[in-house]
C-alpha atoms as a PDB file:
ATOM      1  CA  UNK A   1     -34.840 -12.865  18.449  1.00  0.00           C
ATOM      2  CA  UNK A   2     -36.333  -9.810  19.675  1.00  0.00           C
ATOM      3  CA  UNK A   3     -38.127 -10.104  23.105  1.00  0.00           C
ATOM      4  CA  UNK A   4     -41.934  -8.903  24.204  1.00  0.00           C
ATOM      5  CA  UNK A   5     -42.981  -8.338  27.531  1.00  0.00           C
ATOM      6  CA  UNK A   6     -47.075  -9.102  28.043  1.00  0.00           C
ATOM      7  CA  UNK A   7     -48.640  -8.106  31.271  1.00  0.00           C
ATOM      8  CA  UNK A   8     -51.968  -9.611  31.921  1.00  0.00           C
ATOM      9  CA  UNK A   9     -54.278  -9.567  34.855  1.00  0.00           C
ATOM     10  CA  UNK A  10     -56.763 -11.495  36.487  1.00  0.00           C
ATOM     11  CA  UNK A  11     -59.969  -9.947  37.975  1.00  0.00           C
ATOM     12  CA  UNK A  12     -62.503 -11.729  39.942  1.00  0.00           C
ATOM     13  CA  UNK A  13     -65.659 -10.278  40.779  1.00  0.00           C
ATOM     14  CA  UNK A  14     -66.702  -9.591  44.355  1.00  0.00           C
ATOM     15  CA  UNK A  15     -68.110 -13.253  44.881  1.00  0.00           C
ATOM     16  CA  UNK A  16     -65.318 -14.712  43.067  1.00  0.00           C
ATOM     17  CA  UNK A  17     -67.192 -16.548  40.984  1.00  0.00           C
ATOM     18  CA  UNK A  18     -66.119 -15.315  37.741  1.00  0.00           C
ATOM     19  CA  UNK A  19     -63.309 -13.328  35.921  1.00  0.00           C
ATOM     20  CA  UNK A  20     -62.887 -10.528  33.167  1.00  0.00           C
ATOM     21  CA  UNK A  21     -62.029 -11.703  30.326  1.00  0.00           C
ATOM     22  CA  UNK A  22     -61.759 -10.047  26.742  1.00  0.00           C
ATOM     23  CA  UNK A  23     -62.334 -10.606  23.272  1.00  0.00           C
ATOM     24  CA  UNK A  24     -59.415  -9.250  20.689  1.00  0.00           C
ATOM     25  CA  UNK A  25     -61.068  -7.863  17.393  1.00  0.00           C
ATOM     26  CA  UNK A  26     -57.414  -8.057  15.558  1.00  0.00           C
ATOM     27  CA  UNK A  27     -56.363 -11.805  16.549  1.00  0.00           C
ATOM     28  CA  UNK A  28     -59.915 -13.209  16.905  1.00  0.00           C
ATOM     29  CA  UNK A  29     -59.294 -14.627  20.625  1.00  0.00           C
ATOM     30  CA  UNK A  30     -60.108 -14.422  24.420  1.00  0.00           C
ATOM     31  CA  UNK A  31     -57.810 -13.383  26.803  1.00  0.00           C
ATOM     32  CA  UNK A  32     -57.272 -11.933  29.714  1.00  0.00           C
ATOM     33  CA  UNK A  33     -57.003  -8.319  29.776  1.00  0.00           C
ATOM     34  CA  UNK A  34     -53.419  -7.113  28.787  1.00  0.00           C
ATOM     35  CA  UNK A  35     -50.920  -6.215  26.699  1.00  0.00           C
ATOM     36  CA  UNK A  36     -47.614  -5.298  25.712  1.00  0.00           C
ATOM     37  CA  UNK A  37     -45.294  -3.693  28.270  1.00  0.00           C
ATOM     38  CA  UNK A  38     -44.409   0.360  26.993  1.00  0.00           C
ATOM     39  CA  UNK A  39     -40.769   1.372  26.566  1.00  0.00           C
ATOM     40  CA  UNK A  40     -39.346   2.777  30.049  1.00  0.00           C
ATOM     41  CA  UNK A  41     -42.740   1.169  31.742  1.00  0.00           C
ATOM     42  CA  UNK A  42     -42.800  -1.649  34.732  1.00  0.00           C
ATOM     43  CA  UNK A  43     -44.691  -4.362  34.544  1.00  0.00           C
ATOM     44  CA  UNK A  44     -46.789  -3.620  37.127  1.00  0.00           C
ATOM     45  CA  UNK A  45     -47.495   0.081  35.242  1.00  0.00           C
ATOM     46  CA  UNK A  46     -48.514  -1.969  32.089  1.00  0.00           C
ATOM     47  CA  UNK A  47     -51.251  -4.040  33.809  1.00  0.00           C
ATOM     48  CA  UNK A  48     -52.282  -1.454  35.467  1.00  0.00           C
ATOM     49  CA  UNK A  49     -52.484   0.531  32.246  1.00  0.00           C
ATOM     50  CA  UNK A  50     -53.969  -2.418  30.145  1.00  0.00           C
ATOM     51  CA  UNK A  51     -56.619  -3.358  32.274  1.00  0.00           C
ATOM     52  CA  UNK A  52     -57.723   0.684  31.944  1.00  0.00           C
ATOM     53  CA  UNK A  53     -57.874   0.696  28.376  1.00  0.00           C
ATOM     54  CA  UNK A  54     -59.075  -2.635  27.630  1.00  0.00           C
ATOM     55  CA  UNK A  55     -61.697  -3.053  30.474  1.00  0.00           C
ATOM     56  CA  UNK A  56     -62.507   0.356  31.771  1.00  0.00           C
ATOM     57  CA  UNK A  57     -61.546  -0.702  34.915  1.00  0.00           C
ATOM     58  CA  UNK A  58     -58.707   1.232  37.168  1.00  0.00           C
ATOM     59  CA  UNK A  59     -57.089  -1.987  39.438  1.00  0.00           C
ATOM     60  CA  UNK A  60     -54.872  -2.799  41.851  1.00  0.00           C
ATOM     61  CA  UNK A  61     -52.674  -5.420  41.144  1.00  0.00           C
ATOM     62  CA  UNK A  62     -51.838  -8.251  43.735  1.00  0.00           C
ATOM     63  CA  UNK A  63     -49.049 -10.437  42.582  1.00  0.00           C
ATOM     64  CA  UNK A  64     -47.938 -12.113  40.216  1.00  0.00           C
ATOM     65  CA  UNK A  65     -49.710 -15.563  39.138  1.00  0.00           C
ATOM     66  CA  UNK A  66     -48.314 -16.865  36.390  1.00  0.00           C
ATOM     67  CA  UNK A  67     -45.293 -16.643  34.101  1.00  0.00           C
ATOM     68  CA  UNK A  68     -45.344 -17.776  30.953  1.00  0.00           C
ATOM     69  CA  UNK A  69     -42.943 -17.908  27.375  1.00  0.00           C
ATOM     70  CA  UNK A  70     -43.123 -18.383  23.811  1.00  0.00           C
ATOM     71  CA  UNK A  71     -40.471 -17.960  21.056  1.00  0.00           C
ATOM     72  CA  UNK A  72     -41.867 -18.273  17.854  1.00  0.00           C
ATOM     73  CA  UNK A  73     -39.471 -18.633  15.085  1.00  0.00           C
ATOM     74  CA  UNK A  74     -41.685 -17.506  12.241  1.00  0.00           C
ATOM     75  CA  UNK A  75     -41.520 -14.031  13.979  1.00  0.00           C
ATOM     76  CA  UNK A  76     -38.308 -14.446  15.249  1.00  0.00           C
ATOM     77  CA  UNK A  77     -40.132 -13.509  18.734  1.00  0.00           C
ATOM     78  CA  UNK A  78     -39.211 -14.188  22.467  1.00  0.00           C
ATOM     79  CA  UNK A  79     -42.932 -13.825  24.149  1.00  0.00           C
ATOM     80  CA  UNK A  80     -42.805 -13.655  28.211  1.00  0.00           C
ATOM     81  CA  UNK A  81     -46.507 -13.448  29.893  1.00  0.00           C
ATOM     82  CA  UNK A  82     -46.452 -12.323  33.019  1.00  0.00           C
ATOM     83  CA  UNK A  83     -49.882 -12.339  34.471  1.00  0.00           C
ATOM     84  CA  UNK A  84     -50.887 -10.302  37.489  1.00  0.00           C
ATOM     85  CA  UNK A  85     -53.762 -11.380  40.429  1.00  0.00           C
ATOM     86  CA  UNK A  86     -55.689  -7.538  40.486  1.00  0.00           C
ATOM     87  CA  UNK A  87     -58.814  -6.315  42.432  1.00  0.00           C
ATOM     88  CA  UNK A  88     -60.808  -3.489  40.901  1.00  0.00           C
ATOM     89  CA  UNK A  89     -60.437  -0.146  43.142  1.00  0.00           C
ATOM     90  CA  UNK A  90     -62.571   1.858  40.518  1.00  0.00           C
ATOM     91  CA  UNK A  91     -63.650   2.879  36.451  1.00  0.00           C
ATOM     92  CA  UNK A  92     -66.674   0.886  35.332  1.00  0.00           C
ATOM     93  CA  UNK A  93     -66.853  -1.519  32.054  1.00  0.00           C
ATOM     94  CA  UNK A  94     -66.627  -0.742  29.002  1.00  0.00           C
ATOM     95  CA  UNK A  95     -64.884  -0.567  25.831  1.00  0.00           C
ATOM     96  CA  UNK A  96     -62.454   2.493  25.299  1.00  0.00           C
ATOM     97  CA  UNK A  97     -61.098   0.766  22.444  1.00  0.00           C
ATOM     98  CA  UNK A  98     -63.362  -0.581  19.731  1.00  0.00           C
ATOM     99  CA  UNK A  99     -60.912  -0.983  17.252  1.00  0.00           C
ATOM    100  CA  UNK A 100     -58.799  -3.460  19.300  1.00  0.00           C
ATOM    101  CA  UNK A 101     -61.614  -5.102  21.804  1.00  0.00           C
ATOM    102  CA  UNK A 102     -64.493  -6.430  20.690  1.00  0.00           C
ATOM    103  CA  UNK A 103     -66.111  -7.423  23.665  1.00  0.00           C
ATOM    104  CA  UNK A 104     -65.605  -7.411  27.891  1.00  0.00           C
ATOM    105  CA  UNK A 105     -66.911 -10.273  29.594  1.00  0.00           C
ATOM    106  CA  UNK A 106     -67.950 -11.577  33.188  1.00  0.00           C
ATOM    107  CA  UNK A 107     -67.819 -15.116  32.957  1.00  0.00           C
ATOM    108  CA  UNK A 108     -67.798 -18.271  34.852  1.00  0.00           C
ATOM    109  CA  UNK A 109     -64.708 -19.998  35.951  1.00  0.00           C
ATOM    110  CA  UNK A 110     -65.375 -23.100  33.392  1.00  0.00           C
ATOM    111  CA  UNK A 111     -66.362 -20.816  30.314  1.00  0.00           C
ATOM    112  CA  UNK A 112     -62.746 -18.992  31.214  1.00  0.00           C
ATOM    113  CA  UNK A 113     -60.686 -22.303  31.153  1.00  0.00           C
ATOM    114  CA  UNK A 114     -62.863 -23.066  27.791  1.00  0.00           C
ATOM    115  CA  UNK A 115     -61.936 -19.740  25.717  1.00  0.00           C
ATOM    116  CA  UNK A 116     -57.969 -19.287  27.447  1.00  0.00           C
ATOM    117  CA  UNK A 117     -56.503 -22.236  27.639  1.00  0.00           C
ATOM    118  CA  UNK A 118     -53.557 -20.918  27.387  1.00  0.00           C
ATOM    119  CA  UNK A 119     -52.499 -21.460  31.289  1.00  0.00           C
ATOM    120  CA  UNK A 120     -51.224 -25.461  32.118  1.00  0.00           C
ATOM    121  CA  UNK A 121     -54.228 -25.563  35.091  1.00  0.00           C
ATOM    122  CA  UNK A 122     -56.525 -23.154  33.168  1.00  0.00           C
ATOM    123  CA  UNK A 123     -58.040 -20.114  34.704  1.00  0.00           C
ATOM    124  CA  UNK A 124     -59.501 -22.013  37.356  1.00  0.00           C
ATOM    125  CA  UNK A 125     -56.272 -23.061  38.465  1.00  0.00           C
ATOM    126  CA  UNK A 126     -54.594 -19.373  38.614  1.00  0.00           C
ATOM    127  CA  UNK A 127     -57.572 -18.777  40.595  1.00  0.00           C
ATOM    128  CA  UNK A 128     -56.712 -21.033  43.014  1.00  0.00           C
ATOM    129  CA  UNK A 129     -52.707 -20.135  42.836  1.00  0.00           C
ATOM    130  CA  UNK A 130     -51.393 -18.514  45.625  1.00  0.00           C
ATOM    131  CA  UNK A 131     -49.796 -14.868  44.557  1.00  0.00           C
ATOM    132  CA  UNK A 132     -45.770 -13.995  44.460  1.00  0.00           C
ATOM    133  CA  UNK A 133     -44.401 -10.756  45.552  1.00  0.00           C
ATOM    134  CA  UNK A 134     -44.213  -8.341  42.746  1.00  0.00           C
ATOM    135  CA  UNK A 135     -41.466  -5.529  43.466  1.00  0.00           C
ATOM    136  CA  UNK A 136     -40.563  -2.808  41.572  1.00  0.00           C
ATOM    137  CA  UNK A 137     -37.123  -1.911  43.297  1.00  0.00           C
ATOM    138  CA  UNK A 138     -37.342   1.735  42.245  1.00  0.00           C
ATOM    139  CA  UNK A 139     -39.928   2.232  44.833  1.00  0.00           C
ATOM    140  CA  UNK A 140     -37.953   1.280  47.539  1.00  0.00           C
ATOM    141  CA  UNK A 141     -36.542   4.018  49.748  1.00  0.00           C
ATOM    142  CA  UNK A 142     -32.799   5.235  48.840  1.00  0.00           C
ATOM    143  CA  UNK A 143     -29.872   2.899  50.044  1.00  0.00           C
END
């Protein structure tokens, strides 16, 4: 079964009132902005990377939210979503990838737990979800 890495992140906007979602062309559904983690790429690089080319958006991310699987034997396919709390630190919207995004979206908590449910406390409740330390050991100083 061959494994897939997905980094996703959350954005709220300044009031935190609503979150960025997206709508995929190819698979017809709202997510989160994110994707599949690159060969020789963190985690943390992919979301960061993601949110750029799916949102416009260059973000910080903040910890880690939720962790989620999938294996789906028809694809003989081991999914693992790992989705990231992020702030925006610059960019502006839009789409930088027509072909794959159809749409960008501000939208309200309730309209985000309608289109993703996906999460077992919906959107609302990763909101609410306290972050856990993300660490990519590489950047620690020599031992």
């Amino acid at each position: 079964m061959r494994r897939i890495d997905v980094a996703y992140v959350l954005i709220q906007d300044e009031d935190t009132s609503k979150v960025l979602i997206v709508y995929n062309g190819d698979s017809g559904i709202w997510t989160l902005p994110g994707g599949g983690v690159e060969p020789n790429e963190t985690l943390e690089e992919a979301a960061i990377r993601e949110a750029k080319e799916e949102t416009g958006y260059d973000i910080e991310p903040l910890g880690v939210v939720s962790v989620n699987e999938y294996k789906s034997e028809e694809n003989n396919e081991h999914l693992v979503f790992i989705t990231f709390k992020a702030k925006i630190i610059g960019g502006s919207r839009q789409i930088t990838r027509p072909d794959e995004i159809a749409s960008v979206e501000w939208v309200d908590l309730q309209v985000a737990d309608q289109r993703i449910p996906y999460y077992l406390h919906g959107i609302s409740g990763l909101v609410e979800s306290p972050t856990i330390v993300y660490l990519d050991e590489n950047k620690l100083p020599a031992r």
